[in-house]
Protein backbone atom coordinates (compact mmCIF):
# COMPACT_ATOMS: atom_id res chain seq x y z
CA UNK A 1 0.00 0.00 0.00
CA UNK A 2 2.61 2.78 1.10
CA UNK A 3 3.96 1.79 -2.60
CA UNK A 4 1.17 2.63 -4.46
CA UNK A 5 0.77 5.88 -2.36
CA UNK A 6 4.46 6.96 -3.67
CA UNK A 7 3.04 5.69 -6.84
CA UNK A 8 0.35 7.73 -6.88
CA UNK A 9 2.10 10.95 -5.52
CA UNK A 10 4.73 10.07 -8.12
CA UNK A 11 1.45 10.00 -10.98
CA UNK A 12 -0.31 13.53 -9.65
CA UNK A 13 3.18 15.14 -10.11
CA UNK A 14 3.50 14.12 -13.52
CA UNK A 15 0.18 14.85 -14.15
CA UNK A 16 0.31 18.85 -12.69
CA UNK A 17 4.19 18.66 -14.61
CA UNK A 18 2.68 17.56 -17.64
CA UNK A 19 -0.48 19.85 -17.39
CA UNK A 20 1.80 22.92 -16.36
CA UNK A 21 2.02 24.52 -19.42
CA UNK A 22 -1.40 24.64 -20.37
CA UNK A 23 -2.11 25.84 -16.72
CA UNK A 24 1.16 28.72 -17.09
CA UNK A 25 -1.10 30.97 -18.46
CA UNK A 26 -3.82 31.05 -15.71
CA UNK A 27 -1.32 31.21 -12.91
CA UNK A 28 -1.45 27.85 -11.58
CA UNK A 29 0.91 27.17 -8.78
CA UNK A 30 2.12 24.15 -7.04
CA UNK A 31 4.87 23.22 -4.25
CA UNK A 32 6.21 20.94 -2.76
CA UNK A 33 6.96 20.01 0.78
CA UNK A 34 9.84 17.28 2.39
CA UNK A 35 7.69 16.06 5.63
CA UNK A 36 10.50 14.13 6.75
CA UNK A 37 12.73 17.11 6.95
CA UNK A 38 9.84 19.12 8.31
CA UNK A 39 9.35 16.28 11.54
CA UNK A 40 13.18 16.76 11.72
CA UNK A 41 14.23 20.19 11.67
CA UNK A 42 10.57 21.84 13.33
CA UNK A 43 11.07 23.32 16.65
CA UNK A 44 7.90 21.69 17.71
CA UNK A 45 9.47 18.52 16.62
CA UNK A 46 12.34 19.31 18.23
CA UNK A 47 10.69 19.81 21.81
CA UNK A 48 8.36 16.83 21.28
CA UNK A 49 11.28 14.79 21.47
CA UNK A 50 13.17 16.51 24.96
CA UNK A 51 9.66 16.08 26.31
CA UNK A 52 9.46 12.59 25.78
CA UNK A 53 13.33 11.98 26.62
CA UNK A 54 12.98 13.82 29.78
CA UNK A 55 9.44 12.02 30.65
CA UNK A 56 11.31 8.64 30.30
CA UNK A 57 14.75 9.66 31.23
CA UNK A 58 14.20 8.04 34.54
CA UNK A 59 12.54 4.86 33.84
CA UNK A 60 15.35 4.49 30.79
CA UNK A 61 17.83 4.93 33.81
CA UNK A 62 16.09 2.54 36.01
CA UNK A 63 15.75 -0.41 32.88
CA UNK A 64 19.29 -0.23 32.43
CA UNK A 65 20.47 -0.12 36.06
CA UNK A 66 18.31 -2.85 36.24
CA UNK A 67 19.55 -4.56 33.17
CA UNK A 68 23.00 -3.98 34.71
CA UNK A 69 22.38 -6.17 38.45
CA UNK A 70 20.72 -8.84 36.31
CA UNK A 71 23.70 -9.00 34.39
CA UNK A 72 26.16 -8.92 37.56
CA UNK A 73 24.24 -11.38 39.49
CA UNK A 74 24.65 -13.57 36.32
CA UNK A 75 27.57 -13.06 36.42
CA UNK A 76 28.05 -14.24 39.76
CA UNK A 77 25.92 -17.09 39.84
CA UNK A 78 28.20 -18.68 36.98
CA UNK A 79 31.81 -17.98 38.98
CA UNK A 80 29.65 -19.16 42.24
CA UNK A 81 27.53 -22.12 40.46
CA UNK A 82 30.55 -25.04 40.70
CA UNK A 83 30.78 -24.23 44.61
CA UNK A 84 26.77 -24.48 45.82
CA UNK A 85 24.99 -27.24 46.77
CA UNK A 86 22.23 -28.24 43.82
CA UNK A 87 19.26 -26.99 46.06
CA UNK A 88 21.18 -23.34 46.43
CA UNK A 89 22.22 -23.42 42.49
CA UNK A 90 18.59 -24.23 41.98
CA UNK A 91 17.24 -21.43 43.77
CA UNK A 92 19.45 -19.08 42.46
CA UNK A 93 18.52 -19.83 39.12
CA UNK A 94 15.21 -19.43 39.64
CA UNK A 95 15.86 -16.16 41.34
CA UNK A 96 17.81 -15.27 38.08
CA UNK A 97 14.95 -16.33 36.04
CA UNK A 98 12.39 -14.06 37.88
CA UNK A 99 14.66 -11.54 37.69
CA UNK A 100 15.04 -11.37 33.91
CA UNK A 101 11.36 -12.31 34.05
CA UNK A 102 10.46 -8.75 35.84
CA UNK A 103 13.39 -7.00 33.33
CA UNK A 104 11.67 -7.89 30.15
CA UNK A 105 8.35 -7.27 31.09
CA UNK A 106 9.03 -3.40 32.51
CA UNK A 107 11.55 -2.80 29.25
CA UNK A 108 8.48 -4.15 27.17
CA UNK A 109 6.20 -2.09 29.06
CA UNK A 110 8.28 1.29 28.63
CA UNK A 111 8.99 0.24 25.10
CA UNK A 112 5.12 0.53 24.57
CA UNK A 113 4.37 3.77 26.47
CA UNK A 114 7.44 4.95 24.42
CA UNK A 115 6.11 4.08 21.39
CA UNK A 116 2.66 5.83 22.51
CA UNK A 117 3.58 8.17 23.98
CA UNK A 118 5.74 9.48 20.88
CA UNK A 119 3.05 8.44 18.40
CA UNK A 120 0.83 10.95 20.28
CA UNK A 121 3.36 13.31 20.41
CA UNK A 122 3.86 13.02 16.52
CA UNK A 123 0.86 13.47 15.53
CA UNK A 124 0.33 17.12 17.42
CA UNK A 125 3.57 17.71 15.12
CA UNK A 126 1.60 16.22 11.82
CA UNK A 127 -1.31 18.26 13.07
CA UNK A 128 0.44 21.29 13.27
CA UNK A 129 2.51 20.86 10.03
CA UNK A 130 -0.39 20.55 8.14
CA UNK A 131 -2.02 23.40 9.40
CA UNK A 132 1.34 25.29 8.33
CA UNK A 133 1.16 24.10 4.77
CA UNK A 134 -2.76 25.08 4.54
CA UNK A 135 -1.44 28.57 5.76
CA UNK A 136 1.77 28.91 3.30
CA UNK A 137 -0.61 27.43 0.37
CA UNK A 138 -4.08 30.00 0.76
CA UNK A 139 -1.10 33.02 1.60
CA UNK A 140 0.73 32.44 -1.30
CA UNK A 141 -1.74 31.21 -3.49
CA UNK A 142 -0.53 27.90 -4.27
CA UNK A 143 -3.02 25.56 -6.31
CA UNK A 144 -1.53 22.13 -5.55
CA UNK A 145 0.99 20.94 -2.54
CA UNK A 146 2.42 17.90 -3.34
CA UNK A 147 4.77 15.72 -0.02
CA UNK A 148 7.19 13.17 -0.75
CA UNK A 149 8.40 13.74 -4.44
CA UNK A 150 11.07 11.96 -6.12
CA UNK A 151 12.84 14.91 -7.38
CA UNK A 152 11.94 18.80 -6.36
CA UNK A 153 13.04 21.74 -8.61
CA UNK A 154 14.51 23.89 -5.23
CA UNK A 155 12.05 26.64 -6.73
CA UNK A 156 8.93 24.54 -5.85
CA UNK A 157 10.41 23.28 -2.49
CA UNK A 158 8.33 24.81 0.46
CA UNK A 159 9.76 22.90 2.95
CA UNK A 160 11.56 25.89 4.22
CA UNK A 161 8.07 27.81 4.28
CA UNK A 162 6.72 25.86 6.07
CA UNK A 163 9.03 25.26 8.93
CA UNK A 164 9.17 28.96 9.13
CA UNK A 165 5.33 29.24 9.62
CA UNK A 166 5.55 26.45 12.12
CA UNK A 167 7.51 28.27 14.14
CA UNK A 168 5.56 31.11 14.06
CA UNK A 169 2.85 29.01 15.22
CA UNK A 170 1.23 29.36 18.86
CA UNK A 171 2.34 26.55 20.52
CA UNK A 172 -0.83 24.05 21.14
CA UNK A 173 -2.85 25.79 18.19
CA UNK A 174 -5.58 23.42 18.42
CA UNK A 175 -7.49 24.58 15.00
């Protein structure tokens, strides 16, 4: 599917190239915007992501201290495990095994409030960008803007526009 979406974005360009000069006369204008480099370069996408590395800068710090005893006591265990009796190695490895047990689950669990928590985050940035290229098209009267083009003539690229008007932005526009 994403294919035949760069497909298609690939066929609407070549149709407004191909239609360009019979549209010249009338004025017809058309841009285009990089959204990847828009989600990169943004300010607001720029603070979504220290939010969400300073909301799980702690829990990242407690996974890998974590991470870091299971490995040590592991550690241990196997210099220790040829001295115990059976019933202690036995215990200890099933100590070890809970252990790793609790590790995976709370890395899996921040792994998926990371992943939601930055998909929400995201998409305020999508929502805002969008509203950005709406603004840059009706101000400069732009007929068509097209996102993700093979190749861009730098005189169509709005990318730039667009940031700018992002930044300009109220933060938490919510129109």
């Amino acid at each position: 599917m994403k294919h035949f979406n760069h497909w298609a974005s690939g066929l609407a360009l070549a149709i407004a190239a191909v239609s360009l000069p019979v549209h010249a006369q009338e004025g017809f204008r058309f841009g285009v915007v990089n959204p990847d480099r828009v989600m990169r370069e943004a300010p607001a996408a720029k603070a979504a992501q220290a939010r969400l590395e300073q909301e799980f800068l702690k829990r990242e710090k407690d996974i890998n201290d974590q991470e870091a005893a299971l490995k040590s006591a592991s550690e241990k265990f196997e210099r220790e495990a040829p001295t115990m009796s059976e019933s202690q190695r036995n215990t200890r490895q099933r100590q070890l095994v809970d252990q790793d047990r609790d590790f995976q689950r709370k890395r899996r669990e921040f792994q998926e409030d990371l992943n939601l928590r930055r998909s929400e985050e995201l998409q305020k940035v999508y929502e805002s960008a969008q509203r950005a290229i709406k603004q840059v098209a009706e101000a400069e009267k732009y007929d068509v803007i097209l996102q993700d083009a093979v190749y861009v003539n730098p005189k169509h690229d709005i990318t730039e526009k667009v940031i700018k008007a992002l930044n300009a932005a109220p933060a938490g526009n919510g129109k």
